[in-house]
N, C-alpha and C. Protein backbone atom coordinates (compact mmCIF):
# COMPACT_ATOMS: atom_id res chain seq x y z
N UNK A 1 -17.80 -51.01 -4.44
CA UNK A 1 -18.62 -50.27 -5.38
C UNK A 1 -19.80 -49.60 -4.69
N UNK A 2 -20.11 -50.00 -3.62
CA UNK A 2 -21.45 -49.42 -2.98
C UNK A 2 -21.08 -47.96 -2.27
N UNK A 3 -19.78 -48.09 -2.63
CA UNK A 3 -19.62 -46.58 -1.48
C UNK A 3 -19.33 -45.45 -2.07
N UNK A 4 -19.00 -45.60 -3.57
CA UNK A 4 -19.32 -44.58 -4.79
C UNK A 4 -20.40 -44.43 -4.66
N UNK A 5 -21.61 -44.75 -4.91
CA UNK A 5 -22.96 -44.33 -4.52
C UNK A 5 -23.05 -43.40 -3.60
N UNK A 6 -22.31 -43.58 -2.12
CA UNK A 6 -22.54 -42.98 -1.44
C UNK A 6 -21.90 -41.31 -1.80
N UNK A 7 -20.34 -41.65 -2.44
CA UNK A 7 -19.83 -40.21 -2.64
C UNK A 7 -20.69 -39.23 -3.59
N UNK A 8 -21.13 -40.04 -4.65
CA UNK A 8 -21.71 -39.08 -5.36
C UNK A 8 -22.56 -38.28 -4.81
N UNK A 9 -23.91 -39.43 -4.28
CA UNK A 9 -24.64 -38.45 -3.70
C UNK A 9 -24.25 -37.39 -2.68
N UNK A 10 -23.36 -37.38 -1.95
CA UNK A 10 -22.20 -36.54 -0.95
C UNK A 10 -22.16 -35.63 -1.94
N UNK A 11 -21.75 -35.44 -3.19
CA UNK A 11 -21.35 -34.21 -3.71
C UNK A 11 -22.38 -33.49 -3.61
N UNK A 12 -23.61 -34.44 -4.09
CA UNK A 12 -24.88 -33.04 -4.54
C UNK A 12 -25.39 -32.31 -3.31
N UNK A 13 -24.92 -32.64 -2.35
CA UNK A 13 -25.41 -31.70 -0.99
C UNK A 13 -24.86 -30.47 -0.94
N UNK A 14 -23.73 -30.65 -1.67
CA UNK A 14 -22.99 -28.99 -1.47
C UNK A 14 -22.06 -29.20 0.13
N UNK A 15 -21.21 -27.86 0.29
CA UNK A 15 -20.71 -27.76 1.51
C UNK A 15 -21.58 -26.81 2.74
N UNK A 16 -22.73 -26.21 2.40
CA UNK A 16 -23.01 -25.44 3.28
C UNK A 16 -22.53 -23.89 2.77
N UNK A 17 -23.08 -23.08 3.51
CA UNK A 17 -22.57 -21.44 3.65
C UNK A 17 -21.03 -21.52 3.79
N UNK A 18 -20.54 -20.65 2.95
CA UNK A 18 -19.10 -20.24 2.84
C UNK A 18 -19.17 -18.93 4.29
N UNK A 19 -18.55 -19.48 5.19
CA UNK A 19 -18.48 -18.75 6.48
C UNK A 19 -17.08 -18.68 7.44
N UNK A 20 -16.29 -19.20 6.21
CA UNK A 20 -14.60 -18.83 6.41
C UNK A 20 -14.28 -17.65 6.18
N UNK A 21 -13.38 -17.25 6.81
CA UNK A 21 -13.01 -15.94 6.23
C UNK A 21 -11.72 -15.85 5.53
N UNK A 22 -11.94 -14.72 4.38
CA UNK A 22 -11.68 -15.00 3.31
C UNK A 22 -10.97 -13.50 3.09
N UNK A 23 -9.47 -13.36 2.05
CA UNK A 23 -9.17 -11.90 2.05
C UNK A 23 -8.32 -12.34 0.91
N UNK A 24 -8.21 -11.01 -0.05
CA UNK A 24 -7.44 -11.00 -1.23
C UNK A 24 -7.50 -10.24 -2.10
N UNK A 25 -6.07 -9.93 -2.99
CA UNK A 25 -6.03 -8.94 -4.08
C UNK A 25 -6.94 -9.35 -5.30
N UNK A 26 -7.67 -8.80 -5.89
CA UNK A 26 -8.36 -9.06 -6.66
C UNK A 26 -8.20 -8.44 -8.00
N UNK A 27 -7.26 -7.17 -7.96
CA UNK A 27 -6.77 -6.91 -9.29
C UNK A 27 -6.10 -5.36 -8.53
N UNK A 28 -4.66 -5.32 -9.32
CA UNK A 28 -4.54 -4.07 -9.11
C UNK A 28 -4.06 -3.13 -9.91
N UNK A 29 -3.56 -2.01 -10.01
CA UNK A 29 -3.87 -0.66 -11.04
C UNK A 29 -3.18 0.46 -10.65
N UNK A 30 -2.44 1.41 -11.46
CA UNK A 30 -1.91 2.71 -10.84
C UNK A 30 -3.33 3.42 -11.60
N UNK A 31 -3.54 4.19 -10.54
CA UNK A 31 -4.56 5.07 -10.49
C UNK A 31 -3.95 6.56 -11.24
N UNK A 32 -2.96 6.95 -10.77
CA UNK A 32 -2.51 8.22 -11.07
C UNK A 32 -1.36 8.28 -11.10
N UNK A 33 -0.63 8.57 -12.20
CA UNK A 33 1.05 8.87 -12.04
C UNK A 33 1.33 10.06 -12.73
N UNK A 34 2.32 10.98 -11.92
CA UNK A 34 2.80 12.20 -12.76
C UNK A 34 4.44 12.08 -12.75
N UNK A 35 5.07 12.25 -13.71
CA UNK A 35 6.45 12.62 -13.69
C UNK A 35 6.73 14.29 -14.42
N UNK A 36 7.24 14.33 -13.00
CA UNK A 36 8.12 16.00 -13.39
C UNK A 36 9.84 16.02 -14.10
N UNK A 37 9.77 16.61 -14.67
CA UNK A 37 11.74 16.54 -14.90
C UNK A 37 11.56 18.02 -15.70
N UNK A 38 11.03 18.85 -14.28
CA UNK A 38 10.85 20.18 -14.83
C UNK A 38 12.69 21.21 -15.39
N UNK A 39 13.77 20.95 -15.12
CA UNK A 39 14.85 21.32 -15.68
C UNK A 39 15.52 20.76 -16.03
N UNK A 40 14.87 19.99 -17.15
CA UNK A 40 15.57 19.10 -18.49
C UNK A 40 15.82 20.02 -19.25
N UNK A 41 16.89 19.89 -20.14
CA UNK A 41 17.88 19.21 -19.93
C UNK A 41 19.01 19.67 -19.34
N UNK A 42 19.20 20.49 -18.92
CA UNK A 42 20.21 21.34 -17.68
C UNK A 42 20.26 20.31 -16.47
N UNK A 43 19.51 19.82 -16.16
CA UNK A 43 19.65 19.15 -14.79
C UNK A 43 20.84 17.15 -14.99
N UNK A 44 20.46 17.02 -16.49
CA UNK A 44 21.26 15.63 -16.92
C UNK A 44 22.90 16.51 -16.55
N UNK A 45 23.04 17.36 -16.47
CA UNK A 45 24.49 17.55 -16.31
C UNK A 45 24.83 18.43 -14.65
N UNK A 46 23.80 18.67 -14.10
CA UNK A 46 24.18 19.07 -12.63
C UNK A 46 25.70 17.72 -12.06
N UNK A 47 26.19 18.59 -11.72
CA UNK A 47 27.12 17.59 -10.58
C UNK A 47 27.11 17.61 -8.77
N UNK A 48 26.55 18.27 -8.28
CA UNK A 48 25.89 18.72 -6.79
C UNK A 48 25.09 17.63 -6.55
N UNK A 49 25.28 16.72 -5.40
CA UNK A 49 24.73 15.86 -5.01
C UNK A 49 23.17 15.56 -4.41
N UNK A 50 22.28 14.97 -5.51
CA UNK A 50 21.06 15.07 -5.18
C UNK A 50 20.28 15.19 -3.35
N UNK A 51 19.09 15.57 -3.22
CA UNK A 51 18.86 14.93 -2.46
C UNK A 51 17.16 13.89 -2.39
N UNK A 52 17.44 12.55 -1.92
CA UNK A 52 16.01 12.21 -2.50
C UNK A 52 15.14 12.40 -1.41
N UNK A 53 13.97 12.42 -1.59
CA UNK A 53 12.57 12.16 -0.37
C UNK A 53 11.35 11.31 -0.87
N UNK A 54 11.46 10.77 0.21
CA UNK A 54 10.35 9.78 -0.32
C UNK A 54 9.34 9.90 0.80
N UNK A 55 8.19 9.99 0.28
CA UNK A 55 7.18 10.24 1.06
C UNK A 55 5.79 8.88 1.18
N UNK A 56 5.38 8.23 1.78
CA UNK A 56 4.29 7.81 1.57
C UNK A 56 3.12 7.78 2.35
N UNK A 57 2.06 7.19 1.65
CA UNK A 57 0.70 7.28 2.31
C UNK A 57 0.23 6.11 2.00
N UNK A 58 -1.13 5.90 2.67
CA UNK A 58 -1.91 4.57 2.75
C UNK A 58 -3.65 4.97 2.90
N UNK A 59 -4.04 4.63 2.22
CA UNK A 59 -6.04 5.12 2.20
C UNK A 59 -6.38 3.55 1.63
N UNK A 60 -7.72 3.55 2.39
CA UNK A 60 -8.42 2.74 2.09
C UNK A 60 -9.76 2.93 2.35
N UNK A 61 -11.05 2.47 1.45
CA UNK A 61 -12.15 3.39 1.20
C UNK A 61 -13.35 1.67 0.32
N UNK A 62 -14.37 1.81 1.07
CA UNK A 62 -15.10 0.91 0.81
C UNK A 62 -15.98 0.94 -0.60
N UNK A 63 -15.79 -0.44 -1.34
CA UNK A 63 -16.97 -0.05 -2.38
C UNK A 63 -18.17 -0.62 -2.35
N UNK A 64 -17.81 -1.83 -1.54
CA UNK A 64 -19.27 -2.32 -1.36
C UNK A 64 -18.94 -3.33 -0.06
N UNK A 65 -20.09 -3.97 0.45
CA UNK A 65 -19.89 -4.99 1.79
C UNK A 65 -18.16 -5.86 1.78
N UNK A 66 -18.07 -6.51 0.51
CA UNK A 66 -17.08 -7.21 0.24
C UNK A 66 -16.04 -6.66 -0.82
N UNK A 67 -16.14 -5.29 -0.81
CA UNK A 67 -15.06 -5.14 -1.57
C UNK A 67 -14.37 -3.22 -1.10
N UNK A 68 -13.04 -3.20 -1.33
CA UNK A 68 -12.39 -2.40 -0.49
C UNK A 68 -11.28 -2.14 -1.64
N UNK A 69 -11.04 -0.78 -1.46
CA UNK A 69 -9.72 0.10 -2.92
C UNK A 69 -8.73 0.30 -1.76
N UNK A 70 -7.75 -0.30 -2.21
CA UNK A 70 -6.79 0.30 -1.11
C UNK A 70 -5.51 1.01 -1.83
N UNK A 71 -5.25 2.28 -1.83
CA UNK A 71 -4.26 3.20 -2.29
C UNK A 71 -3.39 3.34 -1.48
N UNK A 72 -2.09 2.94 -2.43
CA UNK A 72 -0.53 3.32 -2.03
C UNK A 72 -0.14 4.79 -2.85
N UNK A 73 0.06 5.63 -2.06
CA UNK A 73 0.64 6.88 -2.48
C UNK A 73 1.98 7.63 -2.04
N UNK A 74 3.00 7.30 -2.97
CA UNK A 74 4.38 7.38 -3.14
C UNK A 74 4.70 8.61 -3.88
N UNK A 75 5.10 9.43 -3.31
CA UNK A 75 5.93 10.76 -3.60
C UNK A 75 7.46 10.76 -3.53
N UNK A 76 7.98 10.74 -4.60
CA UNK A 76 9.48 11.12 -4.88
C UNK A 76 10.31 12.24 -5.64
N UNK A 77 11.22 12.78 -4.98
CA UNK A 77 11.75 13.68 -5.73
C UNK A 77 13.35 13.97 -5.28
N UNK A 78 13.41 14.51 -6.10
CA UNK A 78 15.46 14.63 -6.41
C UNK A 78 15.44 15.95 -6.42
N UNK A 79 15.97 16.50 -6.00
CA UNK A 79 16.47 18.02 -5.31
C UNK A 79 17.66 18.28 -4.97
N UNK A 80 18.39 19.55 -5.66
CA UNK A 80 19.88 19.62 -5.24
C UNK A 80 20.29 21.22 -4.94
N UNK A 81 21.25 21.86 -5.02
CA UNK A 81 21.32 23.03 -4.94
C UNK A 81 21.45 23.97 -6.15
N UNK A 82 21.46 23.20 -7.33
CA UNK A 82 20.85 23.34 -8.60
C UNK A 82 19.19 23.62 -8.98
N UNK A 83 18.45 22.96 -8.31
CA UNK A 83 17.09 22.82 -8.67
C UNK A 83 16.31 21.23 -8.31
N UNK A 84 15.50 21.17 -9.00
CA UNK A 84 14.44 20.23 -9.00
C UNK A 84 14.96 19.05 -10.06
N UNK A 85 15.51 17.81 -10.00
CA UNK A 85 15.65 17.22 -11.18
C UNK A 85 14.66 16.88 -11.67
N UNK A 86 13.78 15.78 -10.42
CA UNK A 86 12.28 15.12 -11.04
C UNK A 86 12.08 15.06 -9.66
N UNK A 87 10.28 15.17 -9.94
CA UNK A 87 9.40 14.51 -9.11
C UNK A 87 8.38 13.17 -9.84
N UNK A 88 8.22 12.08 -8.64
CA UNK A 88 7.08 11.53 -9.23
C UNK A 88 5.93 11.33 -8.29
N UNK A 89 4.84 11.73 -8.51
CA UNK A 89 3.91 11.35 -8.07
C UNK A 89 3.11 10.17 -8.49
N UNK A 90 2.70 8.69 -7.35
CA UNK A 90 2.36 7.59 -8.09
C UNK A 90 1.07 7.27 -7.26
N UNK A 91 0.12 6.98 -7.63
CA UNK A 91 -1.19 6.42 -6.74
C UNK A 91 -1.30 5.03 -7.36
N UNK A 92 -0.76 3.90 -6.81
CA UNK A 92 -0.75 2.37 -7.15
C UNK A 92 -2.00 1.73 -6.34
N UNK A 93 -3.11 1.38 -6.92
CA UNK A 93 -4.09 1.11 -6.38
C UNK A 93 -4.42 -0.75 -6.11
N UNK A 94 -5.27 -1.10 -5.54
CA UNK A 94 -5.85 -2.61 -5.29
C UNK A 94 -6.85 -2.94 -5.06
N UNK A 95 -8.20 -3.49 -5.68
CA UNK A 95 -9.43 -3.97 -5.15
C UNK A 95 -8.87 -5.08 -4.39
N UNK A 96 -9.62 -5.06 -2.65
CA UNK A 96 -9.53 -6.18 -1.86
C UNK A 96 -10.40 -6.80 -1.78
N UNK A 97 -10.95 -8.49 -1.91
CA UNK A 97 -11.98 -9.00 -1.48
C UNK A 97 -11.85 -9.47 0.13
N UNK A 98 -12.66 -9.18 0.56
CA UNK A 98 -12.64 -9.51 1.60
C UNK A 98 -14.52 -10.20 2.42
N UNK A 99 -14.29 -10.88 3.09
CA UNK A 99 -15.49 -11.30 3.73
C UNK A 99 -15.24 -12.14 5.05
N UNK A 100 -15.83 -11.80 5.93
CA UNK A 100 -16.67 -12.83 7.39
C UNK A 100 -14.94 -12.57 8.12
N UNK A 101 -14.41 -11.51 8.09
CA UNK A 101 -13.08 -10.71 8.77
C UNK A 101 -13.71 -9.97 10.08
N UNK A 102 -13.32 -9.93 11.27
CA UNK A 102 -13.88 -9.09 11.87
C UNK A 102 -13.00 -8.04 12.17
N UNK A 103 -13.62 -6.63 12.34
CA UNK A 103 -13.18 -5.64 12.15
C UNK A 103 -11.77 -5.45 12.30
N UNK A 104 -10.82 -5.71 13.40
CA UNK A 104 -9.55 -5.42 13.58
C UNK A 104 -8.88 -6.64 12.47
N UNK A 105 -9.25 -7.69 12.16
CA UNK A 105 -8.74 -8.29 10.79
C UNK A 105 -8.68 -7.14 9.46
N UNK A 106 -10.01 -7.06 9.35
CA UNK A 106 -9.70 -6.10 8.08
C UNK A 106 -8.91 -5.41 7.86
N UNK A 107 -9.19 -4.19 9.23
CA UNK A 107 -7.90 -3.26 9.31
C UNK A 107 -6.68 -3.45 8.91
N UNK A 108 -6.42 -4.34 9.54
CA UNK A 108 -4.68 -5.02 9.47
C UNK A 108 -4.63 -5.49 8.07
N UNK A 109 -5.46 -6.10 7.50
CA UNK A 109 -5.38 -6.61 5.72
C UNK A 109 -5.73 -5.76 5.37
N UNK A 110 -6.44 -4.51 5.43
CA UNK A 110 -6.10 -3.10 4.47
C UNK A 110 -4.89 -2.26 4.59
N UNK A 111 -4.54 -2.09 5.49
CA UNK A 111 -3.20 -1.37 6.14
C UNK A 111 -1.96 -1.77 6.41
N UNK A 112 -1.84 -2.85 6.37
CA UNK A 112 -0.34 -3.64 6.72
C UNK A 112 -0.34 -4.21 5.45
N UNK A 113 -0.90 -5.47 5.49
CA UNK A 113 -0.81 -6.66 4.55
C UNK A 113 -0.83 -6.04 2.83
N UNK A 114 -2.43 -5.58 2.72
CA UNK A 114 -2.47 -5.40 0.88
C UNK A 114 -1.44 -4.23 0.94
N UNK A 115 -0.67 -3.22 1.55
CA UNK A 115 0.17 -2.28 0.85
C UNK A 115 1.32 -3.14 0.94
N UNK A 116 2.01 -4.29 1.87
CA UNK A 116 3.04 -5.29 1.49
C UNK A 116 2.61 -5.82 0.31
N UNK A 117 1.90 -6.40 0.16
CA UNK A 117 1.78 -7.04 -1.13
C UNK A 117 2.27 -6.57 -2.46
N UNK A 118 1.43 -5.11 -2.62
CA UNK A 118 1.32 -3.95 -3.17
C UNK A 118 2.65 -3.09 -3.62
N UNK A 119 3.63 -3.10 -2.74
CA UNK A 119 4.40 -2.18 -2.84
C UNK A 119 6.05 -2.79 -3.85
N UNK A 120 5.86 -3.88 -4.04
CA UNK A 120 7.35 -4.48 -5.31
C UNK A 120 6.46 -3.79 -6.58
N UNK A 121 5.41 -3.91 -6.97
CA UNK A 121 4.87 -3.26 -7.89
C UNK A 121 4.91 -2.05 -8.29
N UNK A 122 4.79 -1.01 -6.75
CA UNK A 122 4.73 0.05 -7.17
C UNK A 122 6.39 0.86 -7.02
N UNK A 123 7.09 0.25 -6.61
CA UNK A 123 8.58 0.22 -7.02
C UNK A 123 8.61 -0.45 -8.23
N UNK A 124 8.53 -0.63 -8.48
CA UNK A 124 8.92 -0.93 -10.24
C UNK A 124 8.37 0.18 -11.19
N UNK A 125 7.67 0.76 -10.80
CA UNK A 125 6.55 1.77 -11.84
C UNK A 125 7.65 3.07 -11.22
N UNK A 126 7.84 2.98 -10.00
CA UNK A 126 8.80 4.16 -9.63
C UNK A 126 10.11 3.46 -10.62
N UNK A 127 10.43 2.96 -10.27
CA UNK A 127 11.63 3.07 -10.64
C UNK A 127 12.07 2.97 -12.31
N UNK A 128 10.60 2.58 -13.23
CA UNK A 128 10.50 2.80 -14.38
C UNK A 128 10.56 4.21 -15.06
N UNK A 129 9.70 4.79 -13.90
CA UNK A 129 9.20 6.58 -14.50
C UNK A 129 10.40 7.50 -14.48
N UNK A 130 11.11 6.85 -13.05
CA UNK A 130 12.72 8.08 -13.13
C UNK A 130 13.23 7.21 -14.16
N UNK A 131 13.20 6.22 -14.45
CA UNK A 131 14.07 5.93 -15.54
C UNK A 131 13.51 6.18 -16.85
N UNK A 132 12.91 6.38 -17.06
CA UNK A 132 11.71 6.80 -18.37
C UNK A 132 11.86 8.15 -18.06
N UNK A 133 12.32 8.86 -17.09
CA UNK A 133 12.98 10.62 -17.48
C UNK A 133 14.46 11.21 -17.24
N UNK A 134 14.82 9.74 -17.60
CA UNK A 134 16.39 10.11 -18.36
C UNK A 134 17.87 9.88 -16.95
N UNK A 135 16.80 9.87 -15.30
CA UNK A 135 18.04 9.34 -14.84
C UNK A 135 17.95 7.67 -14.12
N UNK A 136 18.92 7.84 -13.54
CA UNK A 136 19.31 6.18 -12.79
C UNK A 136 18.25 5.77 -12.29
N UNK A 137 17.36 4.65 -12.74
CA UNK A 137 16.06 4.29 -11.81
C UNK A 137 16.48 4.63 -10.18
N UNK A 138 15.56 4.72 -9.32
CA UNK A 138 15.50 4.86 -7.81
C UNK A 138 14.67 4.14 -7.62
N UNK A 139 15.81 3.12 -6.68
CA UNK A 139 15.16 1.88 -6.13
C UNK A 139 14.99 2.13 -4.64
N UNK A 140 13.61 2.08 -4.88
CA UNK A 140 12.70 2.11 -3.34
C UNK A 140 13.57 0.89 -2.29
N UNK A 141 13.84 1.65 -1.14
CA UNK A 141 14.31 0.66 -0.28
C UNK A 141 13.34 0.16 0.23
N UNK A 142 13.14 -1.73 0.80
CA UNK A 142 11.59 -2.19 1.52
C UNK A 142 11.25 -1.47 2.50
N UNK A 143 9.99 -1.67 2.37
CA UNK A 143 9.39 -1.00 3.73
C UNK A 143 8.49 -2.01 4.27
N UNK A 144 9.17 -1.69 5.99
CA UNK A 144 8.29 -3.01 6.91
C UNK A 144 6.61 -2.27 7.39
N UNK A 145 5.39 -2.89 6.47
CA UNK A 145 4.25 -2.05 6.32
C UNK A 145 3.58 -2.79 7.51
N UNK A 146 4.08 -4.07 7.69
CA UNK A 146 3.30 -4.65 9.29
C UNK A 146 4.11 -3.91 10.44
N UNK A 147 5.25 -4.01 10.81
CA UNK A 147 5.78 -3.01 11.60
C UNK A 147 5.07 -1.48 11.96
N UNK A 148 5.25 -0.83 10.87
CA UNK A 148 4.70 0.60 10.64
C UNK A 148 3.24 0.50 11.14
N UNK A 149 2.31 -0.39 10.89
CA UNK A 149 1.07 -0.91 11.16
C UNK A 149 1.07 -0.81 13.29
N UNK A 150 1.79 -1.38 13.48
CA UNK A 150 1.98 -1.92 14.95
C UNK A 150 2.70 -0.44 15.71
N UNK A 151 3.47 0.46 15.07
CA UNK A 151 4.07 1.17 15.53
C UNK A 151 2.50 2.56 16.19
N UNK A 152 2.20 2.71 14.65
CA UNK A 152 0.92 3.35 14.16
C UNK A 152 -0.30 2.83 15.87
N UNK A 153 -0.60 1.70 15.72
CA UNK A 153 -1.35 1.17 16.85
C UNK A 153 -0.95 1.34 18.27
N UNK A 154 0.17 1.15 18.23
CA UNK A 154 0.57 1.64 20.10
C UNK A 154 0.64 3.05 20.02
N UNK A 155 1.48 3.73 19.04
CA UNK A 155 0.79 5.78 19.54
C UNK A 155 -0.41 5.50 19.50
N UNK A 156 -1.84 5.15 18.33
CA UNK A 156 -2.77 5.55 18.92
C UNK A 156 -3.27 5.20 20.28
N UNK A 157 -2.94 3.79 20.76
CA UNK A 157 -3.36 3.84 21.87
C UNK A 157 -2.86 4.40 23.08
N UNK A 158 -1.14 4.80 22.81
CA UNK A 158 -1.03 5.73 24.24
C UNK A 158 -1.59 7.30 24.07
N UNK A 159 -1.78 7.51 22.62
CA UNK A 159 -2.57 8.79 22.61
C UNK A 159 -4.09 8.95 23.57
N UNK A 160 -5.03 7.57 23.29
CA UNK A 160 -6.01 7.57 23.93
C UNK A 160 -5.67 7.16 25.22
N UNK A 161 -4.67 6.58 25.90
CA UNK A 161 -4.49 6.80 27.11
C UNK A 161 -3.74 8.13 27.68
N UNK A 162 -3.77 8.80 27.06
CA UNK A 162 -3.06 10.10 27.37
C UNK A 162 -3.99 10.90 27.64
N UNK A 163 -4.96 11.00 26.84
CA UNK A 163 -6.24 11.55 26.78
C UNK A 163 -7.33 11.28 28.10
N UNK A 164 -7.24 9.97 28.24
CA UNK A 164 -8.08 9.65 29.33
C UNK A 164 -7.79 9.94 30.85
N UNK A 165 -6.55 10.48 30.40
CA UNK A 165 -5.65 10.84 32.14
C UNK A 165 -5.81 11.98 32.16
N UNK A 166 -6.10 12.87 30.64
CA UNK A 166 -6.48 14.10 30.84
C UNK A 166 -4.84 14.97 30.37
N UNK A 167 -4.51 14.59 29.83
CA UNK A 167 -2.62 15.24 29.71
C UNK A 167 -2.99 15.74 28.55
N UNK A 168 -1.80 16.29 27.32
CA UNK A 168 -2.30 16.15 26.09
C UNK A 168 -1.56 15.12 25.22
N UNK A 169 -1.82 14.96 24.24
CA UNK A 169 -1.10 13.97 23.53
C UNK A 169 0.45 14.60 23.07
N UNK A 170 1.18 13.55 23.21
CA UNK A 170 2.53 13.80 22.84
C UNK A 170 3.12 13.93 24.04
N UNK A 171 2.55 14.42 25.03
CA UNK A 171 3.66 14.73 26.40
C UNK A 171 3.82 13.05 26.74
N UNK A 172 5.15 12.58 27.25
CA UNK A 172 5.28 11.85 28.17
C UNK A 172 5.60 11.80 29.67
């Protein structure tokens, strides 16, 4: 019994400064979505084999010390020798918390990590909107966003070693 005494008082000290570091989705949101299905209804009966493109992007933009928006921006569209079936334009957004990360951490949890996280979500909203304009949902194939991350990092750095030898970038 004497050593309950001791725990309690143990609690009221607290742990000290929170000086772990710490990272996470904190809520996320489509920012902007457009769907085109500019040659409806002529285009539900094209038979000429689509073609799709998928385009994406990645931004990330500070709102305060500990907090960070990070935008997934997914462009799709169906194109044939008919015309335009649909486009969608989607901006699937994420507040990140983040704290006591040092800089090349962050990076990598704004740019790799929260758009993995991020991106079953914003395939589903894609693949809701073509289906919410009348054709076969289009299911986003995965994308490896830590890969792409690492790929992204060695050009820039043989770019800046390219640079420093004095060549231009792109020559090997």
């Amino acid at each position: 019994m004497a050593d309950e005494g001791n725990v309690i008082s143990d609690l009221n000290l607290g742990n000290g400064a929170d000086t772990g570091p710490a990272a996470g989705i904190v809520t996320q949101y489509v920012k902007d979505l457009s769907v085109e299905n500019p040659n409806a209804p002529q285009s539900f009966s094209w038979q000429d084999q689509p073609q799709i493109d998928v385009q994406f992007n990645i931004g990330a933009r500070a709102i305060d010390a500990e907090m960070h928006e990070v935008e997934l921006k997914i462009t799709c569209s169906s194109k044939s020798e008919s015309g335009t079936a649909f486009v969608v334009d989607l901006s699937y957004c994420a507040l990140v918390g983040m704290r006591n990360l040092d800089e090349s951490q962050s990076h990598a949890f704004l740019f790799a990590e929260a758009p993995r996280i991020l991106f079953p979500f914003a395939r589903r909203v894609i693949a809701d909107a073509v289906r919410d304009a009348g054709f076969s949902p289009l299911m986003l194939e995965p994308i490896d966003f830590n890969g792409l991350y690492v790929q992204q990092l060695q050009a820039q750095a043989q770019q800046q070693a390219d640079a420093a030898q004095g060549e231009p970038a792109g020559n090997a």
